[in-house]
Protein backbone atom coordinates (compact mmCIF):
# COMPACT_ATOMS: atom_id res chain seq x y z
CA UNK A 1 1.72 -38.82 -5.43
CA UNK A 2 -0.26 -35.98 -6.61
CA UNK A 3 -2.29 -36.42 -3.27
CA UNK A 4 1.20 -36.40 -0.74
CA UNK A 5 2.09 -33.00 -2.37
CA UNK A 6 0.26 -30.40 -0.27
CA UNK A 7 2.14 -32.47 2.46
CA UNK A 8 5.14 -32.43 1.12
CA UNK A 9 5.12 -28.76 0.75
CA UNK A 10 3.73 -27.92 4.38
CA UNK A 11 6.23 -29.88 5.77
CA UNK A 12 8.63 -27.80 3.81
CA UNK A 13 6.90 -24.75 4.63
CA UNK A 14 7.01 -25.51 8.60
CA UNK A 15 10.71 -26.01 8.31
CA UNK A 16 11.84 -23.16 6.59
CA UNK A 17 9.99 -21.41 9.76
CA UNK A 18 11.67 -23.59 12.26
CA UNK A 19 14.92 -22.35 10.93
CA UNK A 20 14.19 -18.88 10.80
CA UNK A 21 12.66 -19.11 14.14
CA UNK A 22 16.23 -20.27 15.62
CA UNK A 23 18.60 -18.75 13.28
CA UNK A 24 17.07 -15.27 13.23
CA UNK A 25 15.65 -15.88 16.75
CA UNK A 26 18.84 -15.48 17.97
CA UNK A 27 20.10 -12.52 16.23
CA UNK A 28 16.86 -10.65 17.30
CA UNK A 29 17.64 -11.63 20.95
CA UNK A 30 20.59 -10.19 20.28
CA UNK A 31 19.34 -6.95 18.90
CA UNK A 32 16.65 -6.90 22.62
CA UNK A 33 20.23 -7.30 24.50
CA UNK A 34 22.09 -4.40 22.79
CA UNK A 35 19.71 -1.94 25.32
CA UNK A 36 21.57 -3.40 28.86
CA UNK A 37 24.74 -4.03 27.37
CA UNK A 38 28.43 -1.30 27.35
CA UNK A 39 29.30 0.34 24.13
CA UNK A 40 32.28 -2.30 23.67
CA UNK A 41 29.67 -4.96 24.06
CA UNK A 42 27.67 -3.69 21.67
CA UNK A 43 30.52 -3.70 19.06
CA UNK A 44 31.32 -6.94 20.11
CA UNK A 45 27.50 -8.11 20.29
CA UNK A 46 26.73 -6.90 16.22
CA UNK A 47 30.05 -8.19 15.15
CA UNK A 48 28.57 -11.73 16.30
CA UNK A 49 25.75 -11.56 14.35
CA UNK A 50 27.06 -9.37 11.36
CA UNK A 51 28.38 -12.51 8.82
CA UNK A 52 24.44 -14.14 9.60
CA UNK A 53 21.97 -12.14 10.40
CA UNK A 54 20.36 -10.99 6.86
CA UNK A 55 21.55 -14.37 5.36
CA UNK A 56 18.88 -16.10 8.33
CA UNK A 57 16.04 -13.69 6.91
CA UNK A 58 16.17 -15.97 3.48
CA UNK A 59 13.99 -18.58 5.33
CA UNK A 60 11.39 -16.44 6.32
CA UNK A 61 11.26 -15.70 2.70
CA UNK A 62 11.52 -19.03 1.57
CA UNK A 63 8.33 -19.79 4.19
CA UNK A 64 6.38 -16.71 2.85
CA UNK A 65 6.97 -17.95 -0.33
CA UNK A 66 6.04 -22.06 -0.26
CA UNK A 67 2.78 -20.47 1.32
CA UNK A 68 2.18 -17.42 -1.86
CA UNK A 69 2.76 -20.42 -4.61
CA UNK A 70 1.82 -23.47 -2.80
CA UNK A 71 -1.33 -22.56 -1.07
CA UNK A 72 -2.45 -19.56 -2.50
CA UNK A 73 -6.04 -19.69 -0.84
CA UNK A 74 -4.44 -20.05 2.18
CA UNK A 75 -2.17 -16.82 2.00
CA UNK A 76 -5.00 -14.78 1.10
CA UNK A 77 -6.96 -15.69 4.21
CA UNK A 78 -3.75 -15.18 6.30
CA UNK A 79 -2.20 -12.27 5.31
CA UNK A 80 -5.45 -10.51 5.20
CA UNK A 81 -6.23 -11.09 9.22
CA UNK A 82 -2.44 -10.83 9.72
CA UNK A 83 -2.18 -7.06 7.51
CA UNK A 84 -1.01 -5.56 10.83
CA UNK A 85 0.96 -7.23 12.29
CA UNK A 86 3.16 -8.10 9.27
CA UNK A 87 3.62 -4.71 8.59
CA UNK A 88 5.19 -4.04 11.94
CA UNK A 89 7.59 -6.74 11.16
CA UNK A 90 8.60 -5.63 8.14
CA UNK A 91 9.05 -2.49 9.22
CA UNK A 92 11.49 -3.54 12.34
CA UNK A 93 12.84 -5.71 10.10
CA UNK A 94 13.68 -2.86 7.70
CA UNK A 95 14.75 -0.38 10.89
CA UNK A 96 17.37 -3.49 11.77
CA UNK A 97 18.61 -3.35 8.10
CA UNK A 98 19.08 0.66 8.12
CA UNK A 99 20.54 0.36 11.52
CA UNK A 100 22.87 -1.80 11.15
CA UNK A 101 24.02 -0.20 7.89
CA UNK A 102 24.35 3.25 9.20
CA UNK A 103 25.94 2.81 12.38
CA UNK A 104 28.86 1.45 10.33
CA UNK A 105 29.66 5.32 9.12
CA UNK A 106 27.93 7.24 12.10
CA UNK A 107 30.16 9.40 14.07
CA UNK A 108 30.46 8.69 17.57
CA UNK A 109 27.50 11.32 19.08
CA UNK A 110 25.46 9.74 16.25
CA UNK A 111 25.91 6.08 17.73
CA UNK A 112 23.37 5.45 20.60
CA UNK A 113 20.70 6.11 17.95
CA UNK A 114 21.14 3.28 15.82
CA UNK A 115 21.95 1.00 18.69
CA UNK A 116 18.45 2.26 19.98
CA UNK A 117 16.97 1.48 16.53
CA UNK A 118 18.65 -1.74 16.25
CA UNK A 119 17.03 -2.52 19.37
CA UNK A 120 13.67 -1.28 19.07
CA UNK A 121 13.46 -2.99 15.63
CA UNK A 122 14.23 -5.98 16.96
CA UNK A 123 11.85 -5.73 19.56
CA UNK A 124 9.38 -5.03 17.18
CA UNK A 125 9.78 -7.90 14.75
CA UNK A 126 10.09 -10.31 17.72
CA UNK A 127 6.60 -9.00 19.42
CA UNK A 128 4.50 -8.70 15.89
CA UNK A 129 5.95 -12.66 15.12
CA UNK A 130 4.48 -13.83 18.37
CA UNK A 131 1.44 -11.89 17.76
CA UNK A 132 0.98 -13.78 14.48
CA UNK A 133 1.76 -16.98 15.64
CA UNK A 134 -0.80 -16.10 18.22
CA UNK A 135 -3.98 -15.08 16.10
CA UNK A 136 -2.32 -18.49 13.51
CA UNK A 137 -3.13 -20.76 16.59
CA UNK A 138 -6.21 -19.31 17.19
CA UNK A 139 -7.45 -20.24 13.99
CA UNK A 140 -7.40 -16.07 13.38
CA UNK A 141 -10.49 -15.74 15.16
CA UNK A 142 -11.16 -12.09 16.73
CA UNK A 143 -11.95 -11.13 19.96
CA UNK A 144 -10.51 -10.40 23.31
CA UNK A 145 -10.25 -13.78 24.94
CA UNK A 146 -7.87 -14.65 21.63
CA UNK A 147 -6.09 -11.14 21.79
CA UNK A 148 -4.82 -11.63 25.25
CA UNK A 149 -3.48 -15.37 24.16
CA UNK A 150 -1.67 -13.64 21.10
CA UNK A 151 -0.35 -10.74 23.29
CA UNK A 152 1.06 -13.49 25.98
CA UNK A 153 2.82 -15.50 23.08
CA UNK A 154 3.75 -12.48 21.54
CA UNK A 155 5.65 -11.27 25.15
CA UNK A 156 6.99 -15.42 25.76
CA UNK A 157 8.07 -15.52 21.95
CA UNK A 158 10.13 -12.23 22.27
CA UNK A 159 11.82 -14.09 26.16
CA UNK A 160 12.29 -17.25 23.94
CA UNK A 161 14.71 -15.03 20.96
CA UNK A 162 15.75 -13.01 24.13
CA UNK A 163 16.90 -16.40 25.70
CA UNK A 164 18.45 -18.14 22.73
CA UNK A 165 20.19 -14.85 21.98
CA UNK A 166 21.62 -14.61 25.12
CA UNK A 167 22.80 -18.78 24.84
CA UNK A 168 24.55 -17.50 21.36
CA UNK A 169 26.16 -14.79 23.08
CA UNK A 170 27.93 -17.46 26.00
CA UNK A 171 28.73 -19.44 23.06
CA UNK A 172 30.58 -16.56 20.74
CA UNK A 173 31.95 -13.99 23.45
CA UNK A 174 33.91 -14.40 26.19
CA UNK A 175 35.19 -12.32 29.99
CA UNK A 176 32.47 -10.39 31.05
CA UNK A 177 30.15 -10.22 28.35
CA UNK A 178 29.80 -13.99 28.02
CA UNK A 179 29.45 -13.72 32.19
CA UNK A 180 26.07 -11.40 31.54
CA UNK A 181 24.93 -13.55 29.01
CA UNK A 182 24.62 -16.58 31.22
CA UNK A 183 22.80 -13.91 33.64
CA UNK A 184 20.62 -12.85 31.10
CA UNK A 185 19.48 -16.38 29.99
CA UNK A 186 18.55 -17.47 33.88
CA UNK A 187 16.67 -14.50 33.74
CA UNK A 188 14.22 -15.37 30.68
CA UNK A 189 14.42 -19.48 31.16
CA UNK A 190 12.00 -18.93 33.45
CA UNK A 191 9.52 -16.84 31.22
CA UNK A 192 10.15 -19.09 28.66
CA UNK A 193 9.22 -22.11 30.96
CA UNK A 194 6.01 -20.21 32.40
CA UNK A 195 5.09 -19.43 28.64
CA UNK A 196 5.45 -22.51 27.52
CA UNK A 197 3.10 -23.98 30.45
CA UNK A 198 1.10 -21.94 29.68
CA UNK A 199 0.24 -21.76 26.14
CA UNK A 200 0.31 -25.73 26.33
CA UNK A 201 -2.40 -25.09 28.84
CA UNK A 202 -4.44 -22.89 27.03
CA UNK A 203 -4.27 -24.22 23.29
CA UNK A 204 -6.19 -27.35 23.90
CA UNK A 205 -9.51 -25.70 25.49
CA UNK A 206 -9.68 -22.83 22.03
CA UNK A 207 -9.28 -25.70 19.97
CA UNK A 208 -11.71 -28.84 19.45
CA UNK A 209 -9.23 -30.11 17.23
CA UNK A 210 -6.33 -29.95 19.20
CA UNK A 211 -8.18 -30.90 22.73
CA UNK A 212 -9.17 -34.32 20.78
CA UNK A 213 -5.57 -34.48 19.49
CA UNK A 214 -4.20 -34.07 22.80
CA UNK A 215 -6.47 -35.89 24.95
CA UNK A 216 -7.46 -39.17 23.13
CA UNK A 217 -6.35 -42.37 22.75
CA UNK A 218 -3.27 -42.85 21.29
CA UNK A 219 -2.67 -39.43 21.08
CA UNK A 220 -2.01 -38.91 24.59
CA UNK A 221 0.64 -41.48 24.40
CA UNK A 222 2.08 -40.49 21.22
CA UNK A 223 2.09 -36.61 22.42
CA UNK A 224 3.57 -37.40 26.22
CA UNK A 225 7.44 -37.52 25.06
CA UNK A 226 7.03 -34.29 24.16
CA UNK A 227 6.39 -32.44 27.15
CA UNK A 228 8.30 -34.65 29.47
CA UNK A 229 11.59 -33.80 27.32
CA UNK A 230 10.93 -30.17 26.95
CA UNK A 231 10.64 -30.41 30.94
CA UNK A 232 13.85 -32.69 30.94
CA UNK A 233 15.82 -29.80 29.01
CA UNK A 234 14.92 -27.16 30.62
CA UNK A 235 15.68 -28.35 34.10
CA UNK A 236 18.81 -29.24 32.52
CA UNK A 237 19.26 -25.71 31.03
CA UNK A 238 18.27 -23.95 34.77
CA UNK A 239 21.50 -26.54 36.03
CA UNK A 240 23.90 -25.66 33.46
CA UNK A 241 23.68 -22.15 33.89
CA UNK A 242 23.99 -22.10 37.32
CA UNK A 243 27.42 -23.49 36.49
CA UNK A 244 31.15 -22.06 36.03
CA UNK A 245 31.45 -24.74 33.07
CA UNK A 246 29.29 -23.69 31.04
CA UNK A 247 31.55 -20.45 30.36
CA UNK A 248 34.30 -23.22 29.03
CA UNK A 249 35.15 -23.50 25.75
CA UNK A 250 34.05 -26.83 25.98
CA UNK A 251 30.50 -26.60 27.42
CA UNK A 252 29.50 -23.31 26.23
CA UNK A 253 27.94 -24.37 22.87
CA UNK A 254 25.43 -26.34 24.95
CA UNK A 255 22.66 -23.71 25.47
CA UNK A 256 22.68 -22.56 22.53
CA UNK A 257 21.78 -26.49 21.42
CA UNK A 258 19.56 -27.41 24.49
CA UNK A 259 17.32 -24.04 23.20
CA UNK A 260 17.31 -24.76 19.96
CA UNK A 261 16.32 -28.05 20.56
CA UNK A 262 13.52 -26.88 22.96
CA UNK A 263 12.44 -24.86 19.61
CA UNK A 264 11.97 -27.96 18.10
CA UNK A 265 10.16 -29.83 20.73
CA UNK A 266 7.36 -26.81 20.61
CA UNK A 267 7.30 -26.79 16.43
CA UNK A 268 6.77 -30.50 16.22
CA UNK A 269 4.18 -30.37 19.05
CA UNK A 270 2.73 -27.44 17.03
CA UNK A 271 2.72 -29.49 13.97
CA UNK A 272 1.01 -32.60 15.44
CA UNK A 273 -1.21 -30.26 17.03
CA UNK A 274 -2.62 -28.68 13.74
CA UNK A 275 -2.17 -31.25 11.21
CA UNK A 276 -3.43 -31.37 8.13
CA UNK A 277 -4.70 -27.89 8.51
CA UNK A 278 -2.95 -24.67 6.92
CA UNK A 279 -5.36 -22.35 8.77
CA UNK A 280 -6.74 -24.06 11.84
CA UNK A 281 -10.24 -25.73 12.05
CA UNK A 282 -10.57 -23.93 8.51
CA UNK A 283 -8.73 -25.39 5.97
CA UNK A 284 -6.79 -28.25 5.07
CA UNK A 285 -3.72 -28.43 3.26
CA UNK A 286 -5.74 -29.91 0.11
CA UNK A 287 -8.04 -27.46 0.52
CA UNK A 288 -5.30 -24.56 0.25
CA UNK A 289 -3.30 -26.10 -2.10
CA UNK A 290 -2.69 -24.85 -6.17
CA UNK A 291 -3.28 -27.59 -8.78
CA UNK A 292 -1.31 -30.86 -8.63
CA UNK A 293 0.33 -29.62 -12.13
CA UNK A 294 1.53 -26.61 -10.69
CA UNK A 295 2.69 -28.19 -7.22
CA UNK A 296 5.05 -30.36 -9.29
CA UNK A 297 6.68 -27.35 -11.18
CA UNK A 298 6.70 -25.71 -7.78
CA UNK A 299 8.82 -28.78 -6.31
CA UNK A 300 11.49 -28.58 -9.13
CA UNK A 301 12.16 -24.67 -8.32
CA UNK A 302 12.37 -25.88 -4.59
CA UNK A 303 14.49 -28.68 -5.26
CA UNK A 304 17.16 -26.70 -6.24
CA UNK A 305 16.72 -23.67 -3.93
CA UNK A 306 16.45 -25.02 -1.02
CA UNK A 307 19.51 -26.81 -0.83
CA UNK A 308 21.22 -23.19 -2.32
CA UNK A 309 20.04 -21.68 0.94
CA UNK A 310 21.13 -24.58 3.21
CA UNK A 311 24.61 -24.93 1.66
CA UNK A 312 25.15 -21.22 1.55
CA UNK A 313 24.24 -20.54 5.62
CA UNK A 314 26.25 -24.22 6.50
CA UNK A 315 29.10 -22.59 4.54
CA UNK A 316 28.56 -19.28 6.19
CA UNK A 317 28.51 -20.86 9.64
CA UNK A 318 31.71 -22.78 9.25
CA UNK A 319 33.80 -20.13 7.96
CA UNK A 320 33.42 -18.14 10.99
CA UNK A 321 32.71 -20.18 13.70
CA UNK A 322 34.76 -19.51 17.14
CA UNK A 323 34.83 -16.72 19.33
CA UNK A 324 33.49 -13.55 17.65
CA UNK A 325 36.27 -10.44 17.65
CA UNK A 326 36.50 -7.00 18.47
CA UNK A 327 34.20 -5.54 15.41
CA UNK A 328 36.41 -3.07 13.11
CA UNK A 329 35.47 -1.54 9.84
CA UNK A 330 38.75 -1.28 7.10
């Protein structure tokens, strides 16, 4: 028992990241949109994100957290490489908070700024989360052959919230802002696709570890359904857009789905990929991990706030599901 702990709490760690990968992915997709979108759609495009988006924000704080407590040695090692770049994201996470808060009571001339701010701090908090996630692959290694692969996942992570944004938006507006949306998501699917070729290229050849993952016996078997769906659902995606029907209210939830699930498809690869290691080709989870005593004290805490968070955003979700309206302020 005492040994399956560390796993028990990475696995719990990499999900609270999946989550807030998709659920705030979207709203910071969102946010990118706001600068090629009308001032109606604007209104329209915050009011679809206002009931969730600092509610999704409690699993990257869960994640943070599992790593602070759980594997202390670890977080020391990471946040110290990643000082940077977390700052940035906490500070466009913070502009997005003050935006979004202020352009409630700013007069009309006053508008177009927080829009702008909205947008560039979601831009920023997209770009420094797919610089992290970059440098994280990399084992946080420096130099320039491992900058340029953060700064292309940085740019394909900030088309993949871009993208799943825009699938929220053709599954919560409608008329002509649901009409750009679909536009906007054939745009990035493409970017996304090239990224994710890419970086699936590219990770095996920095990484011993993840080369022999990839490319040995049974690994290469066990790994192959993973690609060949991802391919699947994205040439399913590129089809479905191209479509009228995928503006109906019955269809229109689907790319929304068929991204997040392509989110999931890259995590689990990621997490095959990297297993048991916390910081790649550096430490392993047992390695990072606090005391066995403390992990089980740990696990009590999460046993009850985990399922806090998931019950509150399920709730959340339900009560205003449908069409998002017209955003007013009584």
């Amino acid at each position: 028992m005492d040994n399956a702990l560390p796993v028990i709490f990475m696995a719990l760690m990499g999900l609270s990241m999946l989550i807030y990968v998709v659920l705030d992915g979207y709203d910071l997709g969102v946010g990118i949109w706001l600068k090629w979108s009308t001032d109606d759609e604007k209104d329209l495009m915050i009011s679809s994100i206002g009931p969730f988006w600092d509610a999704n924000e409690t699993w990257l704080v869960l994640g943070a957290g599992i790593l602070l407590i759980a594997f202390p040695m670890a977080h020391g090692v990471i946040l110290t490489a990643l000082y940077l770049p977390v700052a940035m994201m906490l500070f466009g996470l913070v502009m997005r908070g003050v935006a979004f808060d202020f352009r409630v009571k700013a007069k009309d001339e006053h508008k177009p700024l927080w829009n702008t701010t909205f947008f560039a701090g979601s831009l920023i908090a997209s770009l420094a989360q797919g610089w992290m996630l970059g440098k994280y692959i990399m084992g946080l290694r420096a130099g320039w052959v491992f900058d340029v692969f953060s700064l292309l996942i940085a740019l394909c992570l900030a088309a993949a919230y871009m993208l799943i944004g825009a699938s929220w938006l053709i599954m919560k507006a409608e008329a002509e802002l649901q009409r750009k949306a679909a536009r906007w998501a054939r745009r990035m699917l493409p970017i996304v696709a090239f990224g994710i070729l890419v970086i699936s290229l590219a990770t095996p050849f920095v990484s011993k570890t993840i080369f022999d993952r990839w490319f040995e016996l049974p690994g290469l078997i066990l790994l192959l359904p993973i690609p060949l769906t991802t391919a699947a659902i994205l040439v399913a995606l590129w089809m479905l857009l191209k479509t009228e029907s995928v503006l109906s209210e019955r269809w229109c939830w689907t790319p929304f789905a068929m991204t997040t699930a392509l989110f999931i498809l890259c995590a689990f690869g990621l997490a095959y990929s990297l297993f048991p290691y916390v910081i790649p080709d550096r430490m392993t989870a047992w390695d990072a991990a606090s005391s066995a005593a403390a992990l089980k004290v740990i696990l009590v805490g999460v046993v009850v706030t985990v399922p806090a968070i998931a019950g509150y955003s399920i709730f959340a979700y339900r009560v205003f599901r449908g069409k998002a309206r017209t955003l007013t302020y009584g």
